[in-house]
C-alpha atoms as a PDB file:
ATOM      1  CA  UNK A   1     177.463  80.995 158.915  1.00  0.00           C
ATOM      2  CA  UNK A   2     175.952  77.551 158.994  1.00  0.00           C
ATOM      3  CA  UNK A   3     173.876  76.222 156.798  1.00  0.00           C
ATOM      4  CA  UNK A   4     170.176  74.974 157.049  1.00  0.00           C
ATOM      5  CA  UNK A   5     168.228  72.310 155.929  1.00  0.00           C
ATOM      6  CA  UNK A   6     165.991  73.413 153.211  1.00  0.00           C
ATOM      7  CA  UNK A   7     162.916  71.781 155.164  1.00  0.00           C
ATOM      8  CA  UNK A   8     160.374  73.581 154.703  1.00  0.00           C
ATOM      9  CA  UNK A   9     156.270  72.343 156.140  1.00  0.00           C
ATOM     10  CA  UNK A  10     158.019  67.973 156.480  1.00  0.00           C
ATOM     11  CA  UNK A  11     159.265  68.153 153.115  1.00  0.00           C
ATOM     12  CA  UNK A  12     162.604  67.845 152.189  1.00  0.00           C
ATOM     13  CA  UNK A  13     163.108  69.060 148.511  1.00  0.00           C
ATOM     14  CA  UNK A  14     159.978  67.991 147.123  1.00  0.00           C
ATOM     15  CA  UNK A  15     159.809  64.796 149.125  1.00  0.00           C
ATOM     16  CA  UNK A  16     157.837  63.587 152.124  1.00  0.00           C
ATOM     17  CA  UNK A  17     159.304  63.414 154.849  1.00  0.00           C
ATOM     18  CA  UNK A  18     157.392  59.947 155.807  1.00  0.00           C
ATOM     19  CA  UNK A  19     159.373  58.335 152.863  1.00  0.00           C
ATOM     20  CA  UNK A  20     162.117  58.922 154.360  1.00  0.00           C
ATOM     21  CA  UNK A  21     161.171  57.227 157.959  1.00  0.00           C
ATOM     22  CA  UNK A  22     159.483  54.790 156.006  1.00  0.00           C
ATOM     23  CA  UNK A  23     163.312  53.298 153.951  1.00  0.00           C
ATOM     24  CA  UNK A  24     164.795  53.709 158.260  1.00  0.00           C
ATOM     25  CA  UNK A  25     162.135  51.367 159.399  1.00  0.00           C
ATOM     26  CA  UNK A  26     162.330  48.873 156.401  1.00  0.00           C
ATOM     27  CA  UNK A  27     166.153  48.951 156.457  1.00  0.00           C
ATOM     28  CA  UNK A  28     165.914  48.024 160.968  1.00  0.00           C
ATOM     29  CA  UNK A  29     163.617  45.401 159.708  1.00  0.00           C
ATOM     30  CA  UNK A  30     165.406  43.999 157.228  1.00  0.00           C
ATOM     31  CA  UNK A  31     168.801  44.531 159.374  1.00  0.00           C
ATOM     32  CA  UNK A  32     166.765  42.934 162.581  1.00  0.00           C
ATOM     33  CA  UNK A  33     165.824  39.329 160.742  1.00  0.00           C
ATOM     34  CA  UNK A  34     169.183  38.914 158.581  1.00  0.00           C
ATOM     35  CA  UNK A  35     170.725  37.801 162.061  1.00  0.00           C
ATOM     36  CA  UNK A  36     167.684  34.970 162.632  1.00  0.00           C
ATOM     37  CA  UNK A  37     167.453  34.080 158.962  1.00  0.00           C
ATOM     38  CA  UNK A  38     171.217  33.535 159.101  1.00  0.00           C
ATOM     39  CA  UNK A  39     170.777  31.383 162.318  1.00  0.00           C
ATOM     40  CA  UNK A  40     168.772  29.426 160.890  1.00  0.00           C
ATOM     41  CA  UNK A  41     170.646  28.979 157.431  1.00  0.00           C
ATOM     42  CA  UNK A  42     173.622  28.162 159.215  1.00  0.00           C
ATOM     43  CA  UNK A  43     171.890  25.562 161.567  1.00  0.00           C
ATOM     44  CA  UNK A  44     170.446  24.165 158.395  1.00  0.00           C
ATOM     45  CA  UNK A  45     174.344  23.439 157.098  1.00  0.00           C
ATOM     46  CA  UNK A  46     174.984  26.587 155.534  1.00  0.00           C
ATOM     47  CA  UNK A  47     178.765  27.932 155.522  1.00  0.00           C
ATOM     48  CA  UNK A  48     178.756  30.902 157.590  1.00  0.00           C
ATOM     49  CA  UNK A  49     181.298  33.083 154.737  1.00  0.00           C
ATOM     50  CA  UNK A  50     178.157  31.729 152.020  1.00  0.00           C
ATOM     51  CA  UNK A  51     175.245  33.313 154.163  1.00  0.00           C
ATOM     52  CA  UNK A  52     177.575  36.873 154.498  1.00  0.00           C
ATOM     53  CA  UNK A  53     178.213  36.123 150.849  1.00  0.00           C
ATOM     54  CA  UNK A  54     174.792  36.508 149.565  1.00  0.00           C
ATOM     55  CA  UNK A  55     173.767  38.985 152.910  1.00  0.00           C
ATOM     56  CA  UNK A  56     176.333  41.652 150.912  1.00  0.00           C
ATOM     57  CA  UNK A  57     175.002  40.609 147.442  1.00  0.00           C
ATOM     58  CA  UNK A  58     171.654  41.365 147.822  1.00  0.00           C
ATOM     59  CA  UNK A  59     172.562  45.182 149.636  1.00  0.00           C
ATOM     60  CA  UNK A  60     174.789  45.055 146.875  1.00  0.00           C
ATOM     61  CA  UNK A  61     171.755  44.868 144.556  1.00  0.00           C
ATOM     62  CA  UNK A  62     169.614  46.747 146.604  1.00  0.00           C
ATOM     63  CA  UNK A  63     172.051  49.662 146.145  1.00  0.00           C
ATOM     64  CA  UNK A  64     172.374  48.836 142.587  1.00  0.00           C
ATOM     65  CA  UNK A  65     168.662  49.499 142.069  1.00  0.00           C
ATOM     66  CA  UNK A  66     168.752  52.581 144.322  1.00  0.00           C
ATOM     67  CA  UNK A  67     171.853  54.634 142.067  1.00  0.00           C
ATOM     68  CA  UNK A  68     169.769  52.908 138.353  1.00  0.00           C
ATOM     69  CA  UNK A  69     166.263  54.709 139.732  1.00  0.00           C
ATOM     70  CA  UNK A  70     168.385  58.166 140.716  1.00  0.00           C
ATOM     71  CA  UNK A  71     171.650  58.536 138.769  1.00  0.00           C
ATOM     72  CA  UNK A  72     171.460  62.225 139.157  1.00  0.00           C
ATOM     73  CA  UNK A  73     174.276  63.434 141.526  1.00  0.00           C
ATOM     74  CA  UNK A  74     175.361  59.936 142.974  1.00  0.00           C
ATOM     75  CA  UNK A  75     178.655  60.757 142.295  1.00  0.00           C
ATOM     76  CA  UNK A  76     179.649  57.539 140.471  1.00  0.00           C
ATOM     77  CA  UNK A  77     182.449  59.353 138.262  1.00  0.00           C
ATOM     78  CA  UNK A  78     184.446  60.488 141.726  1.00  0.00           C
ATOM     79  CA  UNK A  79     187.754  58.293 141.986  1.00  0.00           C
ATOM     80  CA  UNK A  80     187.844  59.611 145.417  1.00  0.00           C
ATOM     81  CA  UNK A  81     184.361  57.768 145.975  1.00  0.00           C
ATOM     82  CA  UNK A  82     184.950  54.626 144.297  1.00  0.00           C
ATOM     83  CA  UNK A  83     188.496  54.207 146.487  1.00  0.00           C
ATOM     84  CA  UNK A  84     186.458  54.944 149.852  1.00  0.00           C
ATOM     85  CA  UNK A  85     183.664  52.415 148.665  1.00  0.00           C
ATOM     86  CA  UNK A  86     185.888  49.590 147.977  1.00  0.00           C
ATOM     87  CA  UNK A  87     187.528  50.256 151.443  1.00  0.00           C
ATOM     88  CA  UNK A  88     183.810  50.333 152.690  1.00  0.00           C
ATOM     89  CA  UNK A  89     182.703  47.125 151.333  1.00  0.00           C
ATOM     90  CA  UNK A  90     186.186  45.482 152.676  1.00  0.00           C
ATOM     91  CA  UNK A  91     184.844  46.166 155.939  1.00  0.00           C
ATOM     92  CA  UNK A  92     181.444  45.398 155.756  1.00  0.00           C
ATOM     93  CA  UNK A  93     182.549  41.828 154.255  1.00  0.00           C
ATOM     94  CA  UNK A  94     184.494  41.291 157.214  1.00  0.00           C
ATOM     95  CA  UNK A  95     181.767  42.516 159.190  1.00  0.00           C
ATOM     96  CA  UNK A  96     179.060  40.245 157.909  1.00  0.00           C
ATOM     97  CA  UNK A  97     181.354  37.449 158.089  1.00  0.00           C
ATOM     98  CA  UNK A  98     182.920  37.741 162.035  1.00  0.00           C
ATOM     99  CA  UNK A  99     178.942  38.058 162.345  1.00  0.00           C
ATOM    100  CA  UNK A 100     178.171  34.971 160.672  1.00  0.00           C
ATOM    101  CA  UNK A 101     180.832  32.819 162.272  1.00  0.00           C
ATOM    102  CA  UNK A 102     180.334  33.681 165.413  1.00  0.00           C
ATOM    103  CA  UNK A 103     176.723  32.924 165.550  1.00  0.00           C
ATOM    104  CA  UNK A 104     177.722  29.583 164.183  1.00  0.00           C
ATOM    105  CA  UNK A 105     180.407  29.807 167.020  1.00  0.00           C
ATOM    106  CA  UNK A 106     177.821  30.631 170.167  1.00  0.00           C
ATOM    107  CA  UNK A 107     174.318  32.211 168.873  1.00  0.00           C
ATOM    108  CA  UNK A 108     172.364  35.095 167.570  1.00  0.00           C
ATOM    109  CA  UNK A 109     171.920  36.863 171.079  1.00  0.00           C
ATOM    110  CA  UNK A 110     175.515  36.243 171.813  1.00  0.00           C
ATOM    111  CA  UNK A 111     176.830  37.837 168.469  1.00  0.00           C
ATOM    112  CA  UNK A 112     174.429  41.064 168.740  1.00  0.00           C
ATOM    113  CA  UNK A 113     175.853  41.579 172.274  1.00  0.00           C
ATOM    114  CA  UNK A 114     179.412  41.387 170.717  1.00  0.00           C
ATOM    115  CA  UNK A 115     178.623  43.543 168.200  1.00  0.00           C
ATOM    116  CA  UNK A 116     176.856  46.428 170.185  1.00  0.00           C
ATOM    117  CA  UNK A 117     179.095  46.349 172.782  1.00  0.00           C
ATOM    118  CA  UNK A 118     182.080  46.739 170.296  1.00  0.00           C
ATOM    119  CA  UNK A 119     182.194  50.567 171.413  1.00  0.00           C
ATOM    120  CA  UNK A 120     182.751  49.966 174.846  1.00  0.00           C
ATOM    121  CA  UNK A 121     185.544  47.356 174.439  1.00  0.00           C
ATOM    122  CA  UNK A 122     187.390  49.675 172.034  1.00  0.00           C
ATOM    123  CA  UNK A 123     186.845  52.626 174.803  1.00  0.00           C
ATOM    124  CA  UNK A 124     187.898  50.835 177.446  1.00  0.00           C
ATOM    125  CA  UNK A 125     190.906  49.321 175.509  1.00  0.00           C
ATOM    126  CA  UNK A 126     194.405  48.700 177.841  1.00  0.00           C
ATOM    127  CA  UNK A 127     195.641  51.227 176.018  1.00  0.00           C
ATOM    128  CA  UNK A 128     194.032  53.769 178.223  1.00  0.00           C
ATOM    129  CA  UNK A 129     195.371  52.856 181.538  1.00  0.00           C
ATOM    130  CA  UNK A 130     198.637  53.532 182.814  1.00  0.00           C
ATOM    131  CA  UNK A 131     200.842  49.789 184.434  1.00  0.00           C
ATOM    132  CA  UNK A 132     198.225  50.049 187.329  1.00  0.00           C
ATOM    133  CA  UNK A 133     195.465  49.795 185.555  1.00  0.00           C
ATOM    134  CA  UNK A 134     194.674  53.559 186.410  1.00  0.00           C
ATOM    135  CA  UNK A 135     192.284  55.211 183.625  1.00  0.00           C
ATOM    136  CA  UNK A 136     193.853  58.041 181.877  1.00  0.00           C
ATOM    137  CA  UNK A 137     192.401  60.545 179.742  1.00  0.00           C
ATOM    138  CA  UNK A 138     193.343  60.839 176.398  1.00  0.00           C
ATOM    139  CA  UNK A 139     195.838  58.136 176.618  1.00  0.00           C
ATOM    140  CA  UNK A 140     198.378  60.166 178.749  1.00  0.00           C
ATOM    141  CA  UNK A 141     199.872  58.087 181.598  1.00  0.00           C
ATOM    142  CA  UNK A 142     199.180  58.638 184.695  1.00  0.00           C
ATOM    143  CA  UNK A 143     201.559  61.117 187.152  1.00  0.00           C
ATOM    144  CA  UNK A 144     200.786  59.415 190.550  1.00  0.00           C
END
């Protein structure tokens, strides 16, 4: 039997609901200008790994603040959770910094394209198609 969402009249367990939609729309706004702002630190002689550097410190802090104001059930104790967060932040440092150096490499428009288009390059990977260049589903070769 699946389980619902205790909603119940746009609250969700004693919250508003337009809290919640409020943190989305800050975090898109803060996620929107970090690639401008680190544009323009770089083109001001900034080290591309130094603006990713302090890009993951302060979400570092940010989250830092977020588990000191609610402790309860964060699940800080959880081995399992601290192994999966260290892998996390691995990737999210290499993240920020392909980012960074490759809007010092081209430019801000050029690295967002990159990065949303990521997907479709991984989708469309060689991998897929058989020595034709035939698509195959599910990475089966081709029988023609």
């Amino acid at each position: 039997m699946a389980q619902r969402s205790p909603r119940t009249n746009g609250r969700t367990q004693g919250k508003p609901a337009s809290l919640g939609a409020l943190l989305v729309v800050l975090a898109a706004l803060c996620w929107g200008l970090s690639g401008g702002i680190g544009g323009i630190l770089i083109s001001e002689g900034w080290s591309p790994t130094v603006v990713s550097l302090y890009r993951g410190l302060i979400g570092l802090v940010c989250v830092l603040i977020w588990l000191a104001l609610r402790p309860a059930g964060s699940g800080m104790t959880s081995p399992r959770l601290w192994f999966w967060s260290v892998i996390a932040g691995i990737g999210v440092a290499g993240n920020f910094s392909f980012y960074f150096l490759s809007i010092a490499e081209g430019s801000v428009a050029v690295a967002a394209t990159l990065m949303y288009s990521a997907p479709v390059f991984v989708y469309w990977h060689p991998s897929r198609s058989d020595s034709k260049g035939r698509r195959c589903s599910n990475g089966q070769q081709s029988q023609r």
